[in-house]
N, C-alpha and C. Protein backbone atom coordinates (compact mmCIF):
# COMPACT_ATOMS: atom_id res chain seq x y z
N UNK A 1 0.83 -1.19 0.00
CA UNK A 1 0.00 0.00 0.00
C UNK A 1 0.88 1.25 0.00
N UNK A 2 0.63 2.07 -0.47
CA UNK A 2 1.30 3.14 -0.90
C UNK A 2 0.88 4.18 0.28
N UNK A 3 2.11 5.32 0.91
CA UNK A 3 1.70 5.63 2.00
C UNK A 3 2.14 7.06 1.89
N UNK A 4 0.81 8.07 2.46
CA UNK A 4 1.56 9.36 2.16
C UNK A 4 1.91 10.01 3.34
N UNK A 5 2.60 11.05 3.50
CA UNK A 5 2.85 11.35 4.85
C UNK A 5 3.07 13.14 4.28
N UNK A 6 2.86 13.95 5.37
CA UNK A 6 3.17 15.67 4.74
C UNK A 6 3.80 16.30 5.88
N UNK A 7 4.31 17.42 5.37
CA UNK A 7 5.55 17.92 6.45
C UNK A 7 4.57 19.80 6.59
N UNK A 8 4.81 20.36 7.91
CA UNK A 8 4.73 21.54 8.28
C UNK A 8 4.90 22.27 7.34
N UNK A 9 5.99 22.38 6.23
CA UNK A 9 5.93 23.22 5.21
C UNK A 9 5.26 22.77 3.76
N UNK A 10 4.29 22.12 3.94
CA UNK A 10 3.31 22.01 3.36
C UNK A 10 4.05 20.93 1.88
N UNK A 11 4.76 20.21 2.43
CA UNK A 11 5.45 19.28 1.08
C UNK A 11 4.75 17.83 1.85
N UNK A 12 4.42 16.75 1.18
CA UNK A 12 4.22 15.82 0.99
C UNK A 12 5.27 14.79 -0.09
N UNK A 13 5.12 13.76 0.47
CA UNK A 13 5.77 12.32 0.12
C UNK A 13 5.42 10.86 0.59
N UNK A 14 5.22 10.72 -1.14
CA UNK A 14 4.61 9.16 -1.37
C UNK A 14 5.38 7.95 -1.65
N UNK A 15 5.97 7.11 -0.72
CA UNK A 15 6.72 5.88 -0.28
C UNK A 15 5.83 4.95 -1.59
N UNK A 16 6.75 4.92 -2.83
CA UNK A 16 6.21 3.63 -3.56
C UNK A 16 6.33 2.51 -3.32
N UNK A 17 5.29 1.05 -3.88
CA UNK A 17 5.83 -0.03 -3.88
C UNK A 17 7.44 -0.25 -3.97
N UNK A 18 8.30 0.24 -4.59
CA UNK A 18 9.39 -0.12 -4.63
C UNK A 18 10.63 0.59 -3.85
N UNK A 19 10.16 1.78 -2.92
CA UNK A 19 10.79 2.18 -1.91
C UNK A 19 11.33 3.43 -2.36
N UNK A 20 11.04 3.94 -3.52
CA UNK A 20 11.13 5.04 -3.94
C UNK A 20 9.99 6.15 -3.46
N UNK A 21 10.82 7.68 -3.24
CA UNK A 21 10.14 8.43 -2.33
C UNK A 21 9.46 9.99 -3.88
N UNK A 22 8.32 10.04 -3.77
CA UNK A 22 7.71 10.91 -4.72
C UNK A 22 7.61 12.28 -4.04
N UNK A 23 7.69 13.56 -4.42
CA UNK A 23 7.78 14.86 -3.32
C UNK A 23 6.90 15.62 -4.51
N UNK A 24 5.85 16.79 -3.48
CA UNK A 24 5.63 17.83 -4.41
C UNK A 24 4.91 18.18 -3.11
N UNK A 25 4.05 19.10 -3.43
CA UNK A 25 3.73 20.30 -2.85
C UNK A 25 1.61 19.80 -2.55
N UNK A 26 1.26 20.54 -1.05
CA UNK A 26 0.02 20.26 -1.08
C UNK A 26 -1.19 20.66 -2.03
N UNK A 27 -2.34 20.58 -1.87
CA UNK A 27 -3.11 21.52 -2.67
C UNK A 27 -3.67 22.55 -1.81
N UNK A 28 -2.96 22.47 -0.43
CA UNK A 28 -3.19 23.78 0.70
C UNK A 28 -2.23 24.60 -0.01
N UNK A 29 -0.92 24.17 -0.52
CA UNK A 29 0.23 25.07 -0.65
C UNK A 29 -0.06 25.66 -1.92
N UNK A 30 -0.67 25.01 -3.19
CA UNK A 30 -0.52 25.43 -4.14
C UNK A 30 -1.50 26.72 -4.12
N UNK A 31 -2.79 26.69 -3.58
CA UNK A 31 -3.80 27.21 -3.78
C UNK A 31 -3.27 28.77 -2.64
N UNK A 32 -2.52 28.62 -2.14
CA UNK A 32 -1.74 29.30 -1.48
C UNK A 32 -0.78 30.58 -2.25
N UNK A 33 -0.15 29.71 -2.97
CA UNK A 33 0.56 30.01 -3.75
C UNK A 33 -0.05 31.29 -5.20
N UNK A 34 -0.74 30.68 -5.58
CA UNK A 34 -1.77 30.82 -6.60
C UNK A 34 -1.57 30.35 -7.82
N UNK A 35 -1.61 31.25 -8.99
CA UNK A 35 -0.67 30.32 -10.40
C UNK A 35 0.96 30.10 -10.51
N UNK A 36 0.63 29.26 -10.71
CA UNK A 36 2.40 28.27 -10.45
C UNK A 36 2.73 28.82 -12.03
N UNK A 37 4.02 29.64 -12.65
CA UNK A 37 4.00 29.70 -13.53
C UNK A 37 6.20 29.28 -13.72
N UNK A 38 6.76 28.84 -12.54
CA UNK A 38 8.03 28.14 -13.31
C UNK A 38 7.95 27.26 -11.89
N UNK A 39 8.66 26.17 -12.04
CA UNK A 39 9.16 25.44 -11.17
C UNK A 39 10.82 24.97 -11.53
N UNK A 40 11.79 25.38 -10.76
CA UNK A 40 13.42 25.20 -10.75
C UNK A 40 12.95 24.04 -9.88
N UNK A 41 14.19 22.31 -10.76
CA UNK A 41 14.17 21.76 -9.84
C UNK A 41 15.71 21.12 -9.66
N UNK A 42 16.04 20.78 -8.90
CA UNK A 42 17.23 20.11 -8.58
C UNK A 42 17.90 18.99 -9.36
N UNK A 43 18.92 18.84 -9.75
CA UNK A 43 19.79 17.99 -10.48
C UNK A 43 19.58 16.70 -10.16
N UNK A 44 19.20 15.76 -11.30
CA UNK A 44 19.48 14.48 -10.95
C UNK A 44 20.69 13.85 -10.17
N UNK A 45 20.25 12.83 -9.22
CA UNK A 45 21.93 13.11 -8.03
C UNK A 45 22.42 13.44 -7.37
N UNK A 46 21.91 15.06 -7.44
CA UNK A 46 22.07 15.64 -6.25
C UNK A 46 21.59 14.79 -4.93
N UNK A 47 22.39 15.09 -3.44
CA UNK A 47 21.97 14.52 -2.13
C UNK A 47 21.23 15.63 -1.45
N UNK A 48 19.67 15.13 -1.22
CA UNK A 48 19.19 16.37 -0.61
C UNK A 48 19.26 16.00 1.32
N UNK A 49 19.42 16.84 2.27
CA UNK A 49 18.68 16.52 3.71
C UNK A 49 17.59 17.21 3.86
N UNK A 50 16.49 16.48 4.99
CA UNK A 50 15.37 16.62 5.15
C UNK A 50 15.69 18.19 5.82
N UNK A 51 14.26 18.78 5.11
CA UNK A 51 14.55 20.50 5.40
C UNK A 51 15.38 21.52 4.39
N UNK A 52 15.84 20.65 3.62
CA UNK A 52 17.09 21.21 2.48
C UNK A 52 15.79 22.09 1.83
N UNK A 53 16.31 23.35 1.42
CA UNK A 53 15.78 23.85 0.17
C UNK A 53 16.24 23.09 -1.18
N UNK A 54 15.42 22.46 -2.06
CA UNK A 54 15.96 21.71 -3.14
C UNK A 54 15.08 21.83 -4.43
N UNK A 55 14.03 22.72 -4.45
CA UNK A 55 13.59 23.18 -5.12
C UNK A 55 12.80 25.12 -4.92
N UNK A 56 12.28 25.53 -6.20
CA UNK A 56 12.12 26.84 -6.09
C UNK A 56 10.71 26.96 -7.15
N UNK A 57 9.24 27.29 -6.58
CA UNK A 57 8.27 27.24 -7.17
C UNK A 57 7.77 28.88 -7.71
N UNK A 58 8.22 29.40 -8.43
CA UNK A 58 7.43 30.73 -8.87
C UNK A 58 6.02 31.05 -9.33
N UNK A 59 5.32 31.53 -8.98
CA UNK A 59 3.94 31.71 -8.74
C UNK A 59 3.75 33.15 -9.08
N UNK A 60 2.50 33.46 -9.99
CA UNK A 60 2.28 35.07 -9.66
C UNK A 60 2.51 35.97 -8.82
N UNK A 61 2.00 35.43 -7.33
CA UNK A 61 2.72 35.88 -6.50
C UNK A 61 4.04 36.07 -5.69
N UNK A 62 4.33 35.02 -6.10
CA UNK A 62 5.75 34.98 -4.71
C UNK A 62 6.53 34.01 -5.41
N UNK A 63 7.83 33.71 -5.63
CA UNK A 63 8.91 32.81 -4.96
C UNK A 63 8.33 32.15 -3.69
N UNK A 64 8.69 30.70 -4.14
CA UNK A 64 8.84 29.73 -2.77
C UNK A 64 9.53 28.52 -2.75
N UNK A 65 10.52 28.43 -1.76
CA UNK A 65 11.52 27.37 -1.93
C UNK A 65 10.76 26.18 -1.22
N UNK A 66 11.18 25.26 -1.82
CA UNK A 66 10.29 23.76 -1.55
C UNK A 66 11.27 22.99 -1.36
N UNK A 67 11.04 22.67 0.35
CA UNK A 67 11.89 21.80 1.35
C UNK A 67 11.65 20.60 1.53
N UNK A 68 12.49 19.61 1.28
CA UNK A 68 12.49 18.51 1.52
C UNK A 68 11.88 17.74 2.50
N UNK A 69 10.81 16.66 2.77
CA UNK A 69 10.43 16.61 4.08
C UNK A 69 11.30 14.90 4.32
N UNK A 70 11.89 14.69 3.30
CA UNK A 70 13.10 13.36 3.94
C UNK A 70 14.40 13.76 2.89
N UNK A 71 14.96 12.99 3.71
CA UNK A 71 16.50 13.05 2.73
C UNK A 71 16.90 12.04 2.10
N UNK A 72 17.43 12.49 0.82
CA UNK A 72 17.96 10.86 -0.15
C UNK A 72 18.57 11.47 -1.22
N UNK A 73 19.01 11.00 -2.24
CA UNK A 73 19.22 11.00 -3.64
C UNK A 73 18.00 11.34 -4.80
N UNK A 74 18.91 12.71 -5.09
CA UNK A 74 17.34 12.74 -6.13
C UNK A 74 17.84 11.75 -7.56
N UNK A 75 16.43 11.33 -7.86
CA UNK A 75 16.67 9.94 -8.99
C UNK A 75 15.73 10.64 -10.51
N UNK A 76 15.30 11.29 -10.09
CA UNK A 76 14.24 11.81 -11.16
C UNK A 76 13.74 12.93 -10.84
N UNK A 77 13.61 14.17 -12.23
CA UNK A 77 12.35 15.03 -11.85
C UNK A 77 11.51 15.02 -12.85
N UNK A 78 10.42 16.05 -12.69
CA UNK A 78 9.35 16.12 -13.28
C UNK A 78 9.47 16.95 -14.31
N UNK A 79 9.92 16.12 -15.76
CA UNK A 79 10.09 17.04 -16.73
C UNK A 79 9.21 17.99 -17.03
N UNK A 80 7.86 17.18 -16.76
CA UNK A 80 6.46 18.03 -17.56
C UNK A 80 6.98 19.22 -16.87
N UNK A 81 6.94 19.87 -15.85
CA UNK A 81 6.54 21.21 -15.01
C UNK A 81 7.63 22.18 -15.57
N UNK A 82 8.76 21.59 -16.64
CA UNK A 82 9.02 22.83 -17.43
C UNK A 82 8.13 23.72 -18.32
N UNK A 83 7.71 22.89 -18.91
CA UNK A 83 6.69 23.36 -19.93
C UNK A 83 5.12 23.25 -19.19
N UNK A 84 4.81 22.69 -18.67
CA UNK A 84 3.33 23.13 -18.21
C UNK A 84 3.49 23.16 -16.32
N UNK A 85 4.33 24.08 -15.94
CA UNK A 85 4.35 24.52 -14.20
C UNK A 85 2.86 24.28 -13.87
N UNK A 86 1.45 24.43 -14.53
CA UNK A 86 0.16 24.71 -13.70
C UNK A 86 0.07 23.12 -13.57
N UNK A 87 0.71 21.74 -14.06
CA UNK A 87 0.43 20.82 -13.14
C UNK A 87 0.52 20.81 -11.93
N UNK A 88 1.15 21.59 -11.32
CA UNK A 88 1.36 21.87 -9.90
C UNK A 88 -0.15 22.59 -8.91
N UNK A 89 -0.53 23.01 -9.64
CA UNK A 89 -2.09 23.79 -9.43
C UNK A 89 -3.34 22.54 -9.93
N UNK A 90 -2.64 22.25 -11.26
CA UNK A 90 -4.15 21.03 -11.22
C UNK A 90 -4.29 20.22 -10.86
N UNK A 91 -3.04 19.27 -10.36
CA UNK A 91 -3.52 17.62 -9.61
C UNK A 91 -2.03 17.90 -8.88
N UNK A 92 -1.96 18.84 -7.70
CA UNK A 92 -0.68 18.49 -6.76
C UNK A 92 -0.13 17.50 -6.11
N UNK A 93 -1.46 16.68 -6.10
CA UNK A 93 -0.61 15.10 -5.16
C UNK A 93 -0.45 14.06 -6.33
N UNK A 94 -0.90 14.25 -7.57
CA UNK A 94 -0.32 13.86 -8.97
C UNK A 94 0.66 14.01 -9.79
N UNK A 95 0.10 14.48 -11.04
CA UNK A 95 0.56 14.93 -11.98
C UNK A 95 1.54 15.96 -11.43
N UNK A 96 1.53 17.18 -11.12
CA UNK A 96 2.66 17.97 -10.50
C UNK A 96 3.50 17.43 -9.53
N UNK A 97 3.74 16.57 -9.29
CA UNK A 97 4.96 16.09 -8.60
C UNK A 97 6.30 16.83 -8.93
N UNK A 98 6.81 16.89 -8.01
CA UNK A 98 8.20 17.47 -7.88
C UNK A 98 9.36 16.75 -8.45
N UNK A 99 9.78 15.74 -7.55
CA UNK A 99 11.04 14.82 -8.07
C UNK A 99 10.93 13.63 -6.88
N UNK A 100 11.76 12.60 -7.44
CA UNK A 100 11.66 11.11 -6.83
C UNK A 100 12.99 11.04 -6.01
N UNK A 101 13.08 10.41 -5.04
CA UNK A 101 14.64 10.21 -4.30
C UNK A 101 14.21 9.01 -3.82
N UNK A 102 15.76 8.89 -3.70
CA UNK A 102 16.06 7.34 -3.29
C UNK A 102 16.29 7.76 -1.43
N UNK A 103 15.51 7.46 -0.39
CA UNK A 103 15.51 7.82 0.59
C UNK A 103 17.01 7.28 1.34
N UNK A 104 17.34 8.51 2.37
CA UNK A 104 18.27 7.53 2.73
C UNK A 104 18.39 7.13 3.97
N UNK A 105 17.54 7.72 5.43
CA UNK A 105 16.72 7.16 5.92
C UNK A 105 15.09 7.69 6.41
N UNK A 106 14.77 6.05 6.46
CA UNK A 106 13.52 5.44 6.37
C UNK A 106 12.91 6.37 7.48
N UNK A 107 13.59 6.78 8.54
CA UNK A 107 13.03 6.73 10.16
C UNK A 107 12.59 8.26 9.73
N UNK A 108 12.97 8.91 9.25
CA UNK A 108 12.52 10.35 8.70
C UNK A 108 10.84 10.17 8.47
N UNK A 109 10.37 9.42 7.85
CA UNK A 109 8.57 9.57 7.73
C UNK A 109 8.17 9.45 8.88
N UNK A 110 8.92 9.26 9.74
CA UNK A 110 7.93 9.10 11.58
C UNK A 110 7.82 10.24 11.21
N UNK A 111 8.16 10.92 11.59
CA UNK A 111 8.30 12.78 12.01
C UNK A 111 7.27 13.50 11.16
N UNK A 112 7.01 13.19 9.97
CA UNK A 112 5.89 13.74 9.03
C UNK A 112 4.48 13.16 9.83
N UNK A 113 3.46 13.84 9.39
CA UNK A 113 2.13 13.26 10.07
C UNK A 113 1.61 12.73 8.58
N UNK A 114 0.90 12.35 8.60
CA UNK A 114 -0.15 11.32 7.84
C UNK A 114 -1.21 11.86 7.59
N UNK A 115 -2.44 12.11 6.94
CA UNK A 115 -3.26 13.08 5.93
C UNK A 115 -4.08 13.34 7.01
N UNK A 116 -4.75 12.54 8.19
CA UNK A 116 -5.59 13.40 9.31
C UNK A 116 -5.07 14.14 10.22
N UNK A 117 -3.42 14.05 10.86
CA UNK A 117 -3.07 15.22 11.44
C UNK A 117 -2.45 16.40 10.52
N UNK A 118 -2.20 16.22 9.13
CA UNK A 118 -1.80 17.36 8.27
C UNK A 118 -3.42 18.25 7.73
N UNK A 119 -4.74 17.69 8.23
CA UNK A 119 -6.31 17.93 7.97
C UNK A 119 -6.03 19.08 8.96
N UNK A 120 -5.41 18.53 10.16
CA UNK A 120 -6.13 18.72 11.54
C UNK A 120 -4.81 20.53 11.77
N UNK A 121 -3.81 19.79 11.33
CA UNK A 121 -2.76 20.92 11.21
C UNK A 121 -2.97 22.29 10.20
N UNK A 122 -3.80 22.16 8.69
CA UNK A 122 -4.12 23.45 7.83
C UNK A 122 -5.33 24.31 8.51
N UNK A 123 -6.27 23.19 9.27
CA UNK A 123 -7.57 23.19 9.87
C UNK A 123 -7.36 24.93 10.41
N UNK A 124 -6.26 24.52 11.32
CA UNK A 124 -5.62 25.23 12.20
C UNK A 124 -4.56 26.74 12.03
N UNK A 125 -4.36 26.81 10.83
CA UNK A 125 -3.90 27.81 10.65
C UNK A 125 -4.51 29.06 10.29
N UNK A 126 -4.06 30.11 10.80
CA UNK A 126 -4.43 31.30 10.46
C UNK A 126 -5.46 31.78 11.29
């Protein structure tokens, strides 16, 4: 079963069948954000740590650096979001995905909460 878990700064990550870790951004964050119009993402290879700035989402409004919520090897990014950034606005826990890492440790998803205390955590803001 595929398991998601989301971090305080509003990034999420999905633990695949094969132990590979998927990252992108909530649809609290995006809608936040507003139109996503570039996304900079990090080099294949690069070693990110949890909390790293490792990506940079530009939006009509604002710059926003997008922090890692585990640490690993990045293995892949999301070519599409050169050319169409608003996947990030239309299906954020999808299609806009960020980039894939090879985790490097596991014990890091304790620390993230799981989709009813990250409910219970946006619930709560502001």
């Amino acid at each position: 079963m595929t398991q998601m878990k989301f971090s305080r700064d509003h990034e999420w990550v999905r633990i695949e069948d094969n132990g590979e870790a998927v990252i992108g951004i909530t649809d609290f964050a995006q809608g936040e954000l507003g139109d996503v119009v570039f996304a900079e993402l990090p080099e294949i290879g690069r070693e990110v740590g949890a909390g790293e700035e490792a990506a940079v989402v530009e939006s009509v409004k604002a710059a926003s650096d997008i922090k890692m919520p585990i640490s690993g090897t990045v293995i892949a990014i999301n070519e599409n979001l050169a050319d169409s950034p608003e996947l990030i606005n239309q299906d954020p826990l999808g299609d806009g995905w960020f980039l894939r890492l090879k985790p490097n440790r596991a014990e890091e998803l304790d620390q993230l909460m799981d989709e009813a205390a990250y409910q219970d955590f946006i619930s709560n803001q502001g």
